[in-house]
C-alpha atoms as a PDB file:
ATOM      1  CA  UNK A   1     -29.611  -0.933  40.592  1.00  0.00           C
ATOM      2  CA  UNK A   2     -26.057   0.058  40.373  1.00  0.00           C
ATOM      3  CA  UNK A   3     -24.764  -3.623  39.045  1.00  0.00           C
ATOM      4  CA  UNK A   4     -27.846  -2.986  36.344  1.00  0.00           C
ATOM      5  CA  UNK A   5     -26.589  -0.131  35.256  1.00  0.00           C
ATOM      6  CA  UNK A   6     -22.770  -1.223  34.939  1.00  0.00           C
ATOM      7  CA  UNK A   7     -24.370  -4.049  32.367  1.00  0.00           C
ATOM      8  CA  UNK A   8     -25.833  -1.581  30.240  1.00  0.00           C
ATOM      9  CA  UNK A   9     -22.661   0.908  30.058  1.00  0.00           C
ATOM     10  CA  UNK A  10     -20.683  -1.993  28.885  1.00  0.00           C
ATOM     11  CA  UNK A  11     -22.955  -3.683  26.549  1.00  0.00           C
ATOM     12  CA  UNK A  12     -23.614   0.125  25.059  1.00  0.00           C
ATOM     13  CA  UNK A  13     -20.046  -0.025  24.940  1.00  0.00           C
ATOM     14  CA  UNK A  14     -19.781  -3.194  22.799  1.00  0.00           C
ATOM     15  CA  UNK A  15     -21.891  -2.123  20.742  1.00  0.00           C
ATOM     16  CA  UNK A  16     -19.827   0.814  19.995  1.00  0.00           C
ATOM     17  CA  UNK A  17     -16.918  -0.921  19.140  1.00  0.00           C
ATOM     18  CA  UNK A  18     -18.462  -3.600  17.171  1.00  0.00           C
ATOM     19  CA  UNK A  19     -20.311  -1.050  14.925  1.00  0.00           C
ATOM     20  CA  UNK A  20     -17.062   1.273  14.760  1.00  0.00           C
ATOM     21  CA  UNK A  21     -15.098  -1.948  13.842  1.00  0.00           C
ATOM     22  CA  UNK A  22     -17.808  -2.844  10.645  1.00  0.00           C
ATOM     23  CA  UNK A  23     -17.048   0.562   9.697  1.00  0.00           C
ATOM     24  CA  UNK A  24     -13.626   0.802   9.797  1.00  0.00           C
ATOM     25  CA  UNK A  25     -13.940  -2.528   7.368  1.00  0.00           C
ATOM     26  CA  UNK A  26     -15.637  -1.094   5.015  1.00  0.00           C
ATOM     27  CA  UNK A  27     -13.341   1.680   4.320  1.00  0.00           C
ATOM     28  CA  UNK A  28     -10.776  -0.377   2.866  1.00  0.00           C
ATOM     29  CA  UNK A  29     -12.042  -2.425   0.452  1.00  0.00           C
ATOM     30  CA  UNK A  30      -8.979  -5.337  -0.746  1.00  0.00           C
ATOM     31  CA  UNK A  31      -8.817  -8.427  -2.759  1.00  0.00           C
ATOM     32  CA  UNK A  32      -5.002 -10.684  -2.373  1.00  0.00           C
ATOM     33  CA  UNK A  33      -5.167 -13.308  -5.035  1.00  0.00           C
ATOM     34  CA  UNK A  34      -2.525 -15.546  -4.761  1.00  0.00           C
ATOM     35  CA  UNK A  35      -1.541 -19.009  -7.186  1.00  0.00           C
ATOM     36  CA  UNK A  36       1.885 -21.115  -7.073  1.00  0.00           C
ATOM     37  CA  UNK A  37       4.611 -18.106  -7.497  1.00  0.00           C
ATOM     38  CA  UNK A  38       2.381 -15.203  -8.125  1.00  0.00           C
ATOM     39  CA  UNK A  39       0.223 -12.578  -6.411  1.00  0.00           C
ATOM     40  CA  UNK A  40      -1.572  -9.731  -6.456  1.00  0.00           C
ATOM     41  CA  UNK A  41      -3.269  -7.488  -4.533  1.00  0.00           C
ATOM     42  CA  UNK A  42      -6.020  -4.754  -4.766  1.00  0.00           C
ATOM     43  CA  UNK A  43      -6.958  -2.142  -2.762  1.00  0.00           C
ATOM     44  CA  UNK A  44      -9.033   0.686  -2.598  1.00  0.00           C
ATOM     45  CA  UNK A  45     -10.841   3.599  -0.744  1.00  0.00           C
ATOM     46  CA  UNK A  46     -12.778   6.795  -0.715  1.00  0.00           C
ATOM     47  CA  UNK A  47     -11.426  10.138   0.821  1.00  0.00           C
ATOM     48  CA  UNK A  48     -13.088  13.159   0.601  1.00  0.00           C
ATOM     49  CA  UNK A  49     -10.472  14.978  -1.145  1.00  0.00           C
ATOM     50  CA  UNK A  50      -9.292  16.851  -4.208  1.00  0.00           C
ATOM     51  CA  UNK A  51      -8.465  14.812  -6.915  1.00  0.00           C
ATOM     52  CA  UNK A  52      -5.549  16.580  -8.119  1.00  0.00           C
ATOM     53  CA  UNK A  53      -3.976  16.989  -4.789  1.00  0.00           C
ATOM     54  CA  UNK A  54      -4.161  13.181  -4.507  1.00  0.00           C
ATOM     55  CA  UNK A  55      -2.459  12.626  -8.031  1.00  0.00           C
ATOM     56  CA  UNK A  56       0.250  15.079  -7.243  1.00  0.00           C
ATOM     57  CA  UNK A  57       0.648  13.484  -3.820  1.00  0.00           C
ATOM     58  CA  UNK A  58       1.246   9.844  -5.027  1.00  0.00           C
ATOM     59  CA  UNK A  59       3.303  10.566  -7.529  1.00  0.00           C
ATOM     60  CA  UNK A  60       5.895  13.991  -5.806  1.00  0.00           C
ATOM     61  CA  UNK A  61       9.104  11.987  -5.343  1.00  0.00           C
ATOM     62  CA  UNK A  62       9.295  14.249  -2.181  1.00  0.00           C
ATOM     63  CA  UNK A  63       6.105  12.463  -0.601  1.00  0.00           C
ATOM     64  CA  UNK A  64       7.361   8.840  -1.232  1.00  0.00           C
ATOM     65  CA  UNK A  65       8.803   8.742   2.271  1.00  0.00           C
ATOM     66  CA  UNK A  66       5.566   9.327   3.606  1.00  0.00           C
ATOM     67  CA  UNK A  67       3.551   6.614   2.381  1.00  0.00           C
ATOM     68  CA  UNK A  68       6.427   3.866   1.709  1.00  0.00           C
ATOM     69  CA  UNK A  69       6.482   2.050   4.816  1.00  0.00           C
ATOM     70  CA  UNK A  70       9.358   0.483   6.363  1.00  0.00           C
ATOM     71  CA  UNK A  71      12.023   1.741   3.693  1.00  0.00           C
ATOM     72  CA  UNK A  72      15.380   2.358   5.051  1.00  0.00           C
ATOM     73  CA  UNK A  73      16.063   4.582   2.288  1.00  0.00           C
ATOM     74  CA  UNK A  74      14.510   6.376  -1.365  1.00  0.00           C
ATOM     75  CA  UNK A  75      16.621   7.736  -3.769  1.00  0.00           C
ATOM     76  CA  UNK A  76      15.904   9.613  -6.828  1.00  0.00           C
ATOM     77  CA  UNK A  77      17.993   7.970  -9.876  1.00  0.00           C
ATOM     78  CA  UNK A  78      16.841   9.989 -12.731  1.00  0.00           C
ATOM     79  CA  UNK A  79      13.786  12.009 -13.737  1.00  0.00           C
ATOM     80  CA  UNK A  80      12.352  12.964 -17.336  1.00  0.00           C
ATOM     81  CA  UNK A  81       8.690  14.359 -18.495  1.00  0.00           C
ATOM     82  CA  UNK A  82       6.029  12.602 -16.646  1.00  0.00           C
ATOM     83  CA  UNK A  83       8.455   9.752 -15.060  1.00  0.00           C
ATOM     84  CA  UNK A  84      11.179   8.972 -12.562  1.00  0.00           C
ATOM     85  CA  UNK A  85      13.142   6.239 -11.575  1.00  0.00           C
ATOM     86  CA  UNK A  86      13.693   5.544  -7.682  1.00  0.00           C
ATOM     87  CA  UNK A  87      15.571   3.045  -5.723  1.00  0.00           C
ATOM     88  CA  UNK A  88      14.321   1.683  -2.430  1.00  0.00           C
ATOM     89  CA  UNK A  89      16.617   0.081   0.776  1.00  0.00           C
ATOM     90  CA  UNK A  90      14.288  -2.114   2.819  1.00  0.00           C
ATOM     91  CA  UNK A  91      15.705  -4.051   6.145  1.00  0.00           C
ATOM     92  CA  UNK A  92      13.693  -6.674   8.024  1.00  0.00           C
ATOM     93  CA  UNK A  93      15.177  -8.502  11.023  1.00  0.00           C
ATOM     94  CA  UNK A  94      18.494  -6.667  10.735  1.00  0.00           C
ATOM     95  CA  UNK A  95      20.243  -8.680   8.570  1.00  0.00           C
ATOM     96  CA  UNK A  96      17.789  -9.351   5.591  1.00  0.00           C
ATOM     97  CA  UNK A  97      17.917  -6.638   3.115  1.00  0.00           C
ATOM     98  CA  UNK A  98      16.284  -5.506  -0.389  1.00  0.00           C
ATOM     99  CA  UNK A  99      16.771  -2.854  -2.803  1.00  0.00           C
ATOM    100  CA  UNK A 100      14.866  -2.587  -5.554  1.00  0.00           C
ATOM    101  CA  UNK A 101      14.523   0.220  -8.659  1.00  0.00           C
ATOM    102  CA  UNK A 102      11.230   1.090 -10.028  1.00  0.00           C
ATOM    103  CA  UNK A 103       9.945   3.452 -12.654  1.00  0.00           C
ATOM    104  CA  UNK A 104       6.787   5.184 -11.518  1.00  0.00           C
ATOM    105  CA  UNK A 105       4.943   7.261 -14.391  1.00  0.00           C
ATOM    106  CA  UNK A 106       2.214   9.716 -14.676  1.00  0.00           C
ATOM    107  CA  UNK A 107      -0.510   9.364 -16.954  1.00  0.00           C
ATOM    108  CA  UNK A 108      -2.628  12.971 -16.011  1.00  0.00           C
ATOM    109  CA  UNK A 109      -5.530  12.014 -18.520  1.00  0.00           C
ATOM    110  CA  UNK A 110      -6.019   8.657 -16.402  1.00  0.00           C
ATOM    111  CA  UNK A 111      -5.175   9.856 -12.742  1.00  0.00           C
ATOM    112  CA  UNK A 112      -3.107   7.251 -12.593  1.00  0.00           C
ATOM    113  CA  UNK A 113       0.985   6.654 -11.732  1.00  0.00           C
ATOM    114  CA  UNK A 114       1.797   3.282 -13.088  1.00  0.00           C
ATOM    115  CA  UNK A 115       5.096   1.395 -11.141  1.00  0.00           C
ATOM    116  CA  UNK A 116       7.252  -0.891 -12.596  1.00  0.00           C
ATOM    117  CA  UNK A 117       9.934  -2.864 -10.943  1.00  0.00           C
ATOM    118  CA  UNK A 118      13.541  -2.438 -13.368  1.00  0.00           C
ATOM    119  CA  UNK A 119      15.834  -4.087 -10.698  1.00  0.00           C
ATOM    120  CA  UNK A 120      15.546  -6.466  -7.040  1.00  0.00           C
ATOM    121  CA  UNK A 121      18.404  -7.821  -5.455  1.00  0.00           C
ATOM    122  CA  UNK A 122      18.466  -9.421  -1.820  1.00  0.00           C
ATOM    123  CA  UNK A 123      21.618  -9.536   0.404  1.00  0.00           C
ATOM    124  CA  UNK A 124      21.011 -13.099   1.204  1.00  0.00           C
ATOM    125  CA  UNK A 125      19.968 -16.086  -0.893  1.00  0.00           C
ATOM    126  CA  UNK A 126      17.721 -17.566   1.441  1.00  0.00           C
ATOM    127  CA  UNK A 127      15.062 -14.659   0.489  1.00  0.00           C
ATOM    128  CA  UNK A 128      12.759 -15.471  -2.405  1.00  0.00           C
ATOM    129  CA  UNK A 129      13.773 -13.333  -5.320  1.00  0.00           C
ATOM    130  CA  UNK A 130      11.224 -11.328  -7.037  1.00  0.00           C
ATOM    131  CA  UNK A 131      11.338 -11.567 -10.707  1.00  0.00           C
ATOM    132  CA  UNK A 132       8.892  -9.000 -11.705  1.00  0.00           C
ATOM    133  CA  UNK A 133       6.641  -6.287 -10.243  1.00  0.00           C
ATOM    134  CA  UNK A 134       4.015  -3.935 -11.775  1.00  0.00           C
ATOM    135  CA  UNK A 135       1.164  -2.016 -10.801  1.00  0.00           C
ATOM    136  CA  UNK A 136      -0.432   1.292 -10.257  1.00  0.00           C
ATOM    137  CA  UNK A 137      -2.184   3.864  -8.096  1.00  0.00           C
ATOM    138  CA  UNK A 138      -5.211   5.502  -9.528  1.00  0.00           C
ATOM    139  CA  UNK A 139      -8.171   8.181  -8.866  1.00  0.00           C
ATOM    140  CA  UNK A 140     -11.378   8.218  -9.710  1.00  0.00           C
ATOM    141  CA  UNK A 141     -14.489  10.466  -8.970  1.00  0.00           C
ATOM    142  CA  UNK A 142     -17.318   9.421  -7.046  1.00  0.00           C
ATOM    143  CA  UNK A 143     -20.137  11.237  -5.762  1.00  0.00           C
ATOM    144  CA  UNK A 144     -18.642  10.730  -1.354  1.00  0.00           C
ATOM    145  CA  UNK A 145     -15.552  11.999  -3.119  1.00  0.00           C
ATOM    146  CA  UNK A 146     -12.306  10.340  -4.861  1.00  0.00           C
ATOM    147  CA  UNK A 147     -11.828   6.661  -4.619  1.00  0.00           C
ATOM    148  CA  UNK A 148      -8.150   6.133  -4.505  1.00  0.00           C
ATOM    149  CA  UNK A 149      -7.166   2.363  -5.821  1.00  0.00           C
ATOM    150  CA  UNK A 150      -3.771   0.406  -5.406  1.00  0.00           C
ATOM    151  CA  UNK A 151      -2.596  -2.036  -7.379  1.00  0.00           C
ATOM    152  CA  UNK A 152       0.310  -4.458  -7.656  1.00  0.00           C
ATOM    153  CA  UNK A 153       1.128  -8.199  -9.038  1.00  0.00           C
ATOM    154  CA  UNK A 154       4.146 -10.115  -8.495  1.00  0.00           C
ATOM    155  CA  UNK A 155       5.976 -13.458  -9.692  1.00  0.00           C
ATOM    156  CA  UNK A 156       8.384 -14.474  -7.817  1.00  0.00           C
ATOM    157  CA  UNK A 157      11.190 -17.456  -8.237  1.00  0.00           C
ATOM    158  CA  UNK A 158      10.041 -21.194  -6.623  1.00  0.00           C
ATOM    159  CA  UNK A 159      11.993 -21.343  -3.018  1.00  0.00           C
ATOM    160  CA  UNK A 160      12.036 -22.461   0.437  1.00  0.00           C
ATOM    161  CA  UNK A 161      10.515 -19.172   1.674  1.00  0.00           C
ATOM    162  CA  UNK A 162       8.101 -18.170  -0.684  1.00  0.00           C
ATOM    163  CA  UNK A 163       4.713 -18.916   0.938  1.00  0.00           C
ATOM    164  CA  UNK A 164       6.002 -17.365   4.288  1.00  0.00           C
ATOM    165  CA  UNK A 165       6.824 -14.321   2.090  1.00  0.00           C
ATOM    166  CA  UNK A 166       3.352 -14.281   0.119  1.00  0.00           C
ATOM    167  CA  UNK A 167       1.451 -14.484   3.733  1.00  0.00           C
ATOM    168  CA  UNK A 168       3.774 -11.369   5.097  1.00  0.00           C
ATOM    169  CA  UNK A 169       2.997  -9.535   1.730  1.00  0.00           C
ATOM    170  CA  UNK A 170      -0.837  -9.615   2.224  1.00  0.00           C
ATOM    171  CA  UNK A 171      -0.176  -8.436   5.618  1.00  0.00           C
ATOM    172  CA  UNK A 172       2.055  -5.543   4.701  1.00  0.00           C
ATOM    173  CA  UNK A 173      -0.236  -4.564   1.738  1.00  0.00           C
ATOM    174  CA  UNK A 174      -3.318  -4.390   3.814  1.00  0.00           C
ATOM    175  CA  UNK A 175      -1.246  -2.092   6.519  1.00  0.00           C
ATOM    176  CA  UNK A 176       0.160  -0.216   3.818  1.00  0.00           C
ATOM    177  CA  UNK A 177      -3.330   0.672   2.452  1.00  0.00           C
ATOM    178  CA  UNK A 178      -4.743   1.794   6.151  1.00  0.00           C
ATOM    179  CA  UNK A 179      -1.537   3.690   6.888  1.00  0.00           C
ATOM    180  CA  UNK A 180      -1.491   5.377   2.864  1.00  0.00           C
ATOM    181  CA  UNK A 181      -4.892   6.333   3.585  1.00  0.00           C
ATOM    182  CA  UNK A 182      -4.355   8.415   6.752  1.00  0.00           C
ATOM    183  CA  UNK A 183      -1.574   9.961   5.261  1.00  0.00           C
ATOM    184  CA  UNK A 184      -3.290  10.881   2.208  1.00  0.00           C
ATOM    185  CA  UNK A 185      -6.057  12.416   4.797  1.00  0.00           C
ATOM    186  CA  UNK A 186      -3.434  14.370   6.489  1.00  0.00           C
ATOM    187  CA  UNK A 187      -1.908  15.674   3.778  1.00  0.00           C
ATOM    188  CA  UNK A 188      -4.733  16.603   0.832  1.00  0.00           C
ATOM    189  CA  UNK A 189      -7.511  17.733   3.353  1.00  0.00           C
END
C-alpha cells in the first residue's frame, strides 16, 4: 500500500513539472533567424503591467544596469530630447573584451525605444567583429495586459569564430529575455 502510494506522489509530481515547464514556454515567445553573417532575433512577452512604467523603465539610463546582463560597465556619453548615447564594457573568459556605443531613442507615440549600434571594437582579433546592430524594444496593449517585444539584427564580418558566436548569441538572447522579464516584473508591478 505504502510502495502504491509513493508511485502516485511522484507521478503527481511529474506531472507538475511537466505542465509548469509548458507554461513557462509559453511565456516567452522567440524566433533567432540566422543566414551566412547575419542574425536576428525576436522576442516577446506579456506582463501584467502599466504600460508607461514599462516604457519609462526600458528606456531610464539609470535602469540599464538592471536588465543588461553581463556588462562590466554603462556609461552615459551624451543625452538630448528623447535620446542618449551609452557605451557598454562586456568581458567573457577574462581576457576577451567588447565595448560598444549605441544610441537608444524614444518614440512615446509608438512605445517604442529604438537602439542603434554607432561604434564596436574587440580587444582581440580573434573575436568576430560586428559591423552593424539595430533594433528595438516595444509595448503594446493587450487585453492579459502589455506585451513587451525585443528586437535586434546583426551582420557581422566572415571569420573563424563566427558560427560559435551566432550559437552563444541565441543563447544569451533567450536568457536575456527570461531574466528582462523578471526584472521588468519586479520593478513595474
Amino acid at each position: 500500500m505504502m510502495k502504491n502510494s509513493y508511485k502516485i506522489i511522484i507521478a503527481i509530481l511529474l506531472s507538475l513539472a511537466i505542465l509548469l515547464s509548458a507554461n513557462q514556454k509559453q511565456e516567452l515567445n522567440y524566433e533567432f533567424i540566422q543566414e551566412n553573417t547575419y542574425y536576428s532575433f525576436r522576442g516577446s512577452f506579456i506582463v501584467k503591467s502599466d504600460a508607461n512604467c514599462l516604457i519609462d523603465l526600458i528606456y531610464d539610463f539609470e535602469q540599464l544596469s538592471g536588465y543588461s546582463l553581463g556588462a562590466k560597465s554603462i556609461k552615459l556619453i551624451q543625452r538630448g530630447d528623447n535620446w542618449y548615447d551609452v557605451s557598454y564594457t562586456y568581458r567573457k573568459l577574462i581576457i576577451l573584451e567588447n565595448r560598444s556605443t549605441w544610441r537608444r531613442i524614444l518614440v512615446t507615440d509608438e512605445q517604442k525605444v529604438i537602439f542603434k549600434m554607432i561604434s564596436s571594437k574587440n580587444n582581440l582579433k580573434i573575436m568576430p567583429e560586428v559591423i552593424s546592430s539595430e533594433g528595438y524594444y516595444q509595448i503594446k496593449k493587450e487585453k492579459d495586459g502589455c506585451r513587451v517585444e525585443y528586437f535586434q539584427e546583426c551582420m557581422l564580418k566572415p571569420g573563424f569564430f563566427k558560427s560559435t558566436y551566432i550559437k552563444k548569441a541565441k543563447k544569451e538572447a533567450i536568457k536575456f529575455m527570461h531574466e528582462f522579464k523578471k526584472y521588468i516584473e519586479t520593478e513595474c508591478n
